[in-house]
N, C-alpha and C. Protein backbone atom coordinates (compact mmCIF):
# COMPACT_ATOMS: atom_id res chain seq x y z
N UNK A 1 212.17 44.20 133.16
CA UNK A 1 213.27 45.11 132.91
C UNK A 1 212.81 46.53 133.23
N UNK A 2 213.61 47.13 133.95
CA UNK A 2 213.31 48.59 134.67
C UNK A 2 214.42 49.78 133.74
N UNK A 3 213.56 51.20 133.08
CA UNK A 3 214.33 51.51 132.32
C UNK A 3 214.61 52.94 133.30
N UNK A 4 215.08 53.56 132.93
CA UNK A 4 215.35 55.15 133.95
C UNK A 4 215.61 55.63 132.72
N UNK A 5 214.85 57.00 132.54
CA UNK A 5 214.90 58.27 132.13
C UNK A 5 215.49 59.42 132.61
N UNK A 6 216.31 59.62 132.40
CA UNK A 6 217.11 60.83 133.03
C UNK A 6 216.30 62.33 132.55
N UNK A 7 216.36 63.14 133.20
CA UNK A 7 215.51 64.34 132.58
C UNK A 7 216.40 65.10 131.47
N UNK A 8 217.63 64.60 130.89
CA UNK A 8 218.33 64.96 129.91
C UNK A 8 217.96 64.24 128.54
N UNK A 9 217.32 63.04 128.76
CA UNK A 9 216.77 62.50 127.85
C UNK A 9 215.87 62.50 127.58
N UNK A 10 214.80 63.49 127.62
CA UNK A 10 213.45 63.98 127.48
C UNK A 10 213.57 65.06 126.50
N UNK A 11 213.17 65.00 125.66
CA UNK A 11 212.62 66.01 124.63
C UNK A 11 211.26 66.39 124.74
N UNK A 12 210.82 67.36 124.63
CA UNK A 12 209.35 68.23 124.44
C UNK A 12 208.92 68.49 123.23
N UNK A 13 208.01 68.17 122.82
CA UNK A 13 207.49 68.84 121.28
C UNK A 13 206.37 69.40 121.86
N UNK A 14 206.04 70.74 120.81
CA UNK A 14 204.72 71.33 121.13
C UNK A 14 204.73 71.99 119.49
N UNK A 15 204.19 72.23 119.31
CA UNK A 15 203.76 72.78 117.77
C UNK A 15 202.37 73.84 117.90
N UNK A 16 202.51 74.27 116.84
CA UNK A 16 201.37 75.77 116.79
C UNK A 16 200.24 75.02 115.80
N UNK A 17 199.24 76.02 115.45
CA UNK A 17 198.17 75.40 114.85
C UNK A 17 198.84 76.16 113.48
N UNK A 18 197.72 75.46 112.45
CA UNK A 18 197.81 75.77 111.06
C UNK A 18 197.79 77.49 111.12
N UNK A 19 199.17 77.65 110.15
CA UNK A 19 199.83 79.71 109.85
C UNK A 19 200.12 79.34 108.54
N UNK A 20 199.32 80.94 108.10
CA UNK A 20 199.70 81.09 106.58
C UNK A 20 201.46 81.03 106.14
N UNK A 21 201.66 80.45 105.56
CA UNK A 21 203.16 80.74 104.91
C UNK A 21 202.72 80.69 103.75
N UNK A 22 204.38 80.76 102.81
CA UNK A 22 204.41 81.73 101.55
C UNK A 22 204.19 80.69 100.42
N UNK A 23 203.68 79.89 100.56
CA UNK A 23 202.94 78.40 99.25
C UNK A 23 202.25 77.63 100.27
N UNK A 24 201.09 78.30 100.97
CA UNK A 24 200.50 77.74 101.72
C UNK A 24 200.76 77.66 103.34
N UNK A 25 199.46 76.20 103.85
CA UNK A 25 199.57 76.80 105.60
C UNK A 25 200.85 75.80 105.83
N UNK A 26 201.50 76.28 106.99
CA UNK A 26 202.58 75.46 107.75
C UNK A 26 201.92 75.39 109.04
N UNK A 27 202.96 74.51 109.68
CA UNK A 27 202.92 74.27 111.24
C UNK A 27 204.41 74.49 111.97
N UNK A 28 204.63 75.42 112.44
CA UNK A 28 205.78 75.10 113.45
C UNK A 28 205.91 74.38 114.39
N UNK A 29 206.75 73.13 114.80
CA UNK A 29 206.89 72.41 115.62
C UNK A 29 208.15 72.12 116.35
N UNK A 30 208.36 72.65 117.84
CA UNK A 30 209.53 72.66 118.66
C UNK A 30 209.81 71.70 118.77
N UNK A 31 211.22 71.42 119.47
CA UNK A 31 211.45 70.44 120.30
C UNK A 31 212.54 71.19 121.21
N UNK A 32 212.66 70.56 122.48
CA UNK A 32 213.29 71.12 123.53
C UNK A 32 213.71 70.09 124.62
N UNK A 33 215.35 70.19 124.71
CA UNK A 33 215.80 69.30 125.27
C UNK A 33 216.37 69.71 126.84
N UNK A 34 216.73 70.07 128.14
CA UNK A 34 217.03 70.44 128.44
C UNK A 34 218.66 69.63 129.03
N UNK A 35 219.64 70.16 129.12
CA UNK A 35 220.37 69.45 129.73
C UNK A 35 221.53 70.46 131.06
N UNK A 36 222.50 70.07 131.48
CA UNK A 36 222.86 70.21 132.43
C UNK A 36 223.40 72.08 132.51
N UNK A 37 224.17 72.00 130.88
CA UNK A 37 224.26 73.52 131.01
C UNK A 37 223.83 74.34 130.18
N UNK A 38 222.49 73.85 129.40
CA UNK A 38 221.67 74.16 128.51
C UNK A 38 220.61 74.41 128.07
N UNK A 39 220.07 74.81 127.23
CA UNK A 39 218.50 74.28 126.77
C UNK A 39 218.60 74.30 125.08
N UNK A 40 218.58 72.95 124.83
CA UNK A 40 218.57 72.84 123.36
C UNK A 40 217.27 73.22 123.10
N UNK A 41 217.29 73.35 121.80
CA UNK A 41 216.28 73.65 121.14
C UNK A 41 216.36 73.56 119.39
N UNK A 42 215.27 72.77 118.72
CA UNK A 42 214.83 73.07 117.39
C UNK A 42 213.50 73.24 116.65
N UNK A 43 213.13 73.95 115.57
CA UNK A 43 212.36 74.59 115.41
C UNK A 43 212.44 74.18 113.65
N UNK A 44 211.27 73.14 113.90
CA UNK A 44 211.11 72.71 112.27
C UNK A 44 210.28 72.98 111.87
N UNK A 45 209.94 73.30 110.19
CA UNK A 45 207.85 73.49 109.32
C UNK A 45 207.37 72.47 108.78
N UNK A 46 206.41 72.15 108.80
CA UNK A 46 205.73 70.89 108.31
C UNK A 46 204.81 71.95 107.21
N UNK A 47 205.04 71.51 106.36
CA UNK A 47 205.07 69.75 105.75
C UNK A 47 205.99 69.74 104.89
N UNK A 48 207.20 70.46 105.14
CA UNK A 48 208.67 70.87 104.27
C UNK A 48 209.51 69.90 104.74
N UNK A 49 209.35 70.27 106.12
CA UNK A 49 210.63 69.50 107.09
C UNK A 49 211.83 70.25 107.72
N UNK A 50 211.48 71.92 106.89
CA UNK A 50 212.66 72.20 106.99
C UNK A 50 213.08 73.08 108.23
N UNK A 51 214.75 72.52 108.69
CA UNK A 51 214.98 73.08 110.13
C UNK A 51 214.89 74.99 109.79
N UNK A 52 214.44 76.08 110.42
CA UNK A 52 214.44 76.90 110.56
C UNK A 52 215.07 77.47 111.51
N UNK A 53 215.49 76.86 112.65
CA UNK A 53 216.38 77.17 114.11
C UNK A 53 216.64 76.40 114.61
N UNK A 54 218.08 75.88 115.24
CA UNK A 54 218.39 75.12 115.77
C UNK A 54 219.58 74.99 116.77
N UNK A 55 219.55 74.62 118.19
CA UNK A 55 220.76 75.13 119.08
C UNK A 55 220.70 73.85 119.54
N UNK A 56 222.00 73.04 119.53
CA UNK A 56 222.54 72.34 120.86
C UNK A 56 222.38 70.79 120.47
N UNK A 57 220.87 70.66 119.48
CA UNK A 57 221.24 69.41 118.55
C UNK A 57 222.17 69.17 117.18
N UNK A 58 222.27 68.07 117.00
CA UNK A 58 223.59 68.07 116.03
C UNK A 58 222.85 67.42 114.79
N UNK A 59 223.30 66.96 113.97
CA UNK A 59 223.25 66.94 112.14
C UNK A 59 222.29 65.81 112.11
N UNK A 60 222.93 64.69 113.12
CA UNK A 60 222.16 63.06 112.85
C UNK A 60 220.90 63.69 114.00
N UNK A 61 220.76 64.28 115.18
CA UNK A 61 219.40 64.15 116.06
C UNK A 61 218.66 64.99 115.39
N UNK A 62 218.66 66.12 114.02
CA UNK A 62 218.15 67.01 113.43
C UNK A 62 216.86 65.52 112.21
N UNK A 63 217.82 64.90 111.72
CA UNK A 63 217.65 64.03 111.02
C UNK A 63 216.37 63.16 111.21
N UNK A 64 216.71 62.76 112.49
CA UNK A 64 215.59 61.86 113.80
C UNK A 64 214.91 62.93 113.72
N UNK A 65 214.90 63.91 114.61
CA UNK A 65 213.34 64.38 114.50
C UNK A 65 212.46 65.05 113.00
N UNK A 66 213.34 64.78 111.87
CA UNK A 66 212.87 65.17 110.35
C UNK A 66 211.97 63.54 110.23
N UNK A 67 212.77 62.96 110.42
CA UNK A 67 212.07 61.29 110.46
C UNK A 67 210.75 61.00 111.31
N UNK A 68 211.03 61.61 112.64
CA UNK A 68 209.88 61.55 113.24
C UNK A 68 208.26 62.12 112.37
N UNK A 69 209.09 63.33 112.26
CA UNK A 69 208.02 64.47 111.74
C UNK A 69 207.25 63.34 110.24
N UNK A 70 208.13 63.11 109.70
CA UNK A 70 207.80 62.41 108.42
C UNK A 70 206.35 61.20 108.70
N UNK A 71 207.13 60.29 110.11
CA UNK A 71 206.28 59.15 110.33
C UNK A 71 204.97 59.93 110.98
N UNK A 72 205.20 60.88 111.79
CA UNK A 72 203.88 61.23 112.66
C UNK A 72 202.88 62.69 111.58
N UNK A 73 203.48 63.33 110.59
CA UNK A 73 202.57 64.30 110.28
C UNK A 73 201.41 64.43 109.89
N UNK A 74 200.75 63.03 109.83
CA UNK A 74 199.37 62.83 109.77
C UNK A 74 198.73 63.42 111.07
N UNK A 75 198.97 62.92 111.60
CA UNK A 75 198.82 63.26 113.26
C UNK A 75 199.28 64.64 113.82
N UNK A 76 200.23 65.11 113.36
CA UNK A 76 200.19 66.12 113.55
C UNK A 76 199.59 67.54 113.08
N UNK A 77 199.20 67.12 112.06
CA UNK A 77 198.41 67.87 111.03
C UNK A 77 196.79 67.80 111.47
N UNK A 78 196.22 67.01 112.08
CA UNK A 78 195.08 66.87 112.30
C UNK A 78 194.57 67.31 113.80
N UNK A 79 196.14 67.25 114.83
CA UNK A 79 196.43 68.07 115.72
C UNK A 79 195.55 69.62 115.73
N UNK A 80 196.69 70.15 114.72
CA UNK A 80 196.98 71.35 114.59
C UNK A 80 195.64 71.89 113.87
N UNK A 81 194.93 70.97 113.01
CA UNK A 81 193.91 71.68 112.70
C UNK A 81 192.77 71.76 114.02
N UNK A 82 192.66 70.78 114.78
CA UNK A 82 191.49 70.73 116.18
C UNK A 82 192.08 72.45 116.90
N UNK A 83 193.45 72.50 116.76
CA UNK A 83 194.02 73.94 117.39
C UNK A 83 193.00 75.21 117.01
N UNK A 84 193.48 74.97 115.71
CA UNK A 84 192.09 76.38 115.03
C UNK A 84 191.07 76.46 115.26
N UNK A 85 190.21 74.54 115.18
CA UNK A 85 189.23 74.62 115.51
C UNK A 85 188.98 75.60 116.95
N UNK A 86 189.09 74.96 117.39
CA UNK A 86 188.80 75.09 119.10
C UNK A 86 189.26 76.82 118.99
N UNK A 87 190.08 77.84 118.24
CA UNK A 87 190.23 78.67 119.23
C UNK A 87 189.23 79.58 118.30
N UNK A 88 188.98 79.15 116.75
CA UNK A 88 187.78 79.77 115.54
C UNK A 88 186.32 79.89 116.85
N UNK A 89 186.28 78.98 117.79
CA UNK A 89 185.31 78.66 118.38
C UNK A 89 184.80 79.43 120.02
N UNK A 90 186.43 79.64 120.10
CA UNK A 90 186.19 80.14 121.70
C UNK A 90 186.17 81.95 121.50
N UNK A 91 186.47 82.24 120.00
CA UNK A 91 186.26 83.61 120.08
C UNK A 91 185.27 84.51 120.17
């Protein structure tokens, strides 16, 4: 079975390394969709969940990537700390 990806159905995540926030560190983590007359975009904090900005996705795909975030923030958290590492290092 042969699947096709359209480049509208591609989302991007990229996330920042561990930042002080106000009861501790967060992580900001994008996502970015592009489509035909657009560029979505949302902008969630871990380890809250909570959306902080959001254009062009709707209530239930906000949801999905809160879910995502939920299943993967181990991983992303351990990410984000190699981030610090590496840049504590290159300074």
């Amino acid at each position: 079975m042969e699947f096709k990806i359209n480049d509208n159905d591609k989302i991007t995540m990229t996330h920042t390394g561990l930042l002080p926030g106000k009861s501790g560190k967060v992580i900001h983590v994008c996502f970015e969709r592009k489509t035909d007359d657009r560029n979505d975009y949302a902008e969630i904090i871990l380890p809250s969940r909570n959306v902080v900005n959001s254009r062009g996705f709707d209530e239930g795909e906000l949801a999905q990537l809160q879910l995502y975030l939920k299943e993967q923030e181990e991983s992303i958290i351990r990410n984000a700390k190699q981030i610090n590492h590496d840049l504590i290092f290159k300074l």
